[in-house]
Protein backbone atom coordinates (compact mmCIF):
# COMPACT_ATOMS: atom_id res chain seq x y z
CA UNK A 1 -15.74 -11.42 29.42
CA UNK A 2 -12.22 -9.82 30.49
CA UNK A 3 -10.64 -12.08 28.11
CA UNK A 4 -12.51 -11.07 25.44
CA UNK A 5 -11.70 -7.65 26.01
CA UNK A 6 -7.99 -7.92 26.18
CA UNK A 7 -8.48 -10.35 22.70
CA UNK A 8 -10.00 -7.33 21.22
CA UNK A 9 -7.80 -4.78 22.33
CA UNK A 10 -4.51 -7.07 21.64
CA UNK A 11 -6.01 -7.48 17.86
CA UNK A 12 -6.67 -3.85 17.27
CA UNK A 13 -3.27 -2.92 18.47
CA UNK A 14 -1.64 -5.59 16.19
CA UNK A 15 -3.71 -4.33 12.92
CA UNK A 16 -3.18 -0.35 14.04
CA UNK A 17 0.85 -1.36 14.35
CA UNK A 18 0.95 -3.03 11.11
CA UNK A 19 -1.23 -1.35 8.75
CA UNK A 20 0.91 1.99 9.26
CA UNK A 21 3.95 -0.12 7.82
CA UNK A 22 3.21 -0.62 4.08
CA UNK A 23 0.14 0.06 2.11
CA UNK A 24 -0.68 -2.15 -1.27
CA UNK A 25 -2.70 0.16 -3.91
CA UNK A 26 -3.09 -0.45 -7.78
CA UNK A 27 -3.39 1.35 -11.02
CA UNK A 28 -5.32 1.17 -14.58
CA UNK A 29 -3.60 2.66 -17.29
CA UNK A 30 -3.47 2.28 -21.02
CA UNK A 31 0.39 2.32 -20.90
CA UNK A 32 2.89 0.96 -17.83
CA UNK A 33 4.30 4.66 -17.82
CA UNK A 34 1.34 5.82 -16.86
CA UNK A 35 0.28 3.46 -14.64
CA UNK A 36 3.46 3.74 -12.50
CA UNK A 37 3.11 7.83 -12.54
CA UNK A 38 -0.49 7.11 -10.74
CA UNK A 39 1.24 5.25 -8.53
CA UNK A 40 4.38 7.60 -7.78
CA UNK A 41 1.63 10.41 -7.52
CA UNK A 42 0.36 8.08 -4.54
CA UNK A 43 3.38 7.54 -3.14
CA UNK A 44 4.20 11.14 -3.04
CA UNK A 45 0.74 12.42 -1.81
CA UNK A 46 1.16 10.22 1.24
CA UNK A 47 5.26 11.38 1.37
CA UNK A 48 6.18 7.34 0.89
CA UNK A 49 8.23 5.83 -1.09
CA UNK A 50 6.85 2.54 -3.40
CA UNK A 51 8.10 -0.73 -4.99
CA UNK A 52 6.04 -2.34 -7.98
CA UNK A 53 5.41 -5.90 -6.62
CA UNK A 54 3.56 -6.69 -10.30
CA UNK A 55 1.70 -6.12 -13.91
CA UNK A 56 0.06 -7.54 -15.97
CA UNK A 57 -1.60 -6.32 -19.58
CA UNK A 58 -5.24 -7.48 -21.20
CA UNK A 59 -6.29 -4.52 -23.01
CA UNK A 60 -5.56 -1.86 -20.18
CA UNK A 61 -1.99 -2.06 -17.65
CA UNK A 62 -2.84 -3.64 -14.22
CA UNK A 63 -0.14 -2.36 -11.76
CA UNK A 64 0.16 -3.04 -8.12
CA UNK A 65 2.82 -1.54 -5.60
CA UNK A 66 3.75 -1.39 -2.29
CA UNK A 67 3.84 2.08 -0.22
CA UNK A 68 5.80 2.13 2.48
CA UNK A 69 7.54 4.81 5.00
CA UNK A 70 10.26 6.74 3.90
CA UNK A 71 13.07 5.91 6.27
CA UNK A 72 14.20 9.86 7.39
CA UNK A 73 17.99 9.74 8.84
């Protein structure tokens, strides 16, 4: 039973240290512009910065990104 504890905890600290690292979100759009101003409105709602990992077009724009921490020095 104590193992299964310290499992649990180890795994929650793991997710909880790497989920406030980088973020993944999309966007629909009719144009890539506007897609990637839904994103940067994201980005700068949570105060990160973003990098489009991909897009793709079939009638509507299909944009995915990356948020991740602005690096403050």
């Amino acid at each position: 039973m104590n193992n299964i504890h310290r499992l649990t905890v180890a795994t929650i600290l793991f997710l909880s240290s790497f989920s406030t690292m980088a973020q993944i979100v999309t966007a629909v759009d009719s144009t890539i512009e506007g897609a990637e101003k839904k994103i940067l409105t994201m980005a700068t709602k949570e105060g990160k910065s973003y990098e489009i990992l991909g897009a793709s077009f079939k009638n509507r724009v299909y944009m995915t990104a990356e948020l991740t921490p602005v690096n403050k020095k």
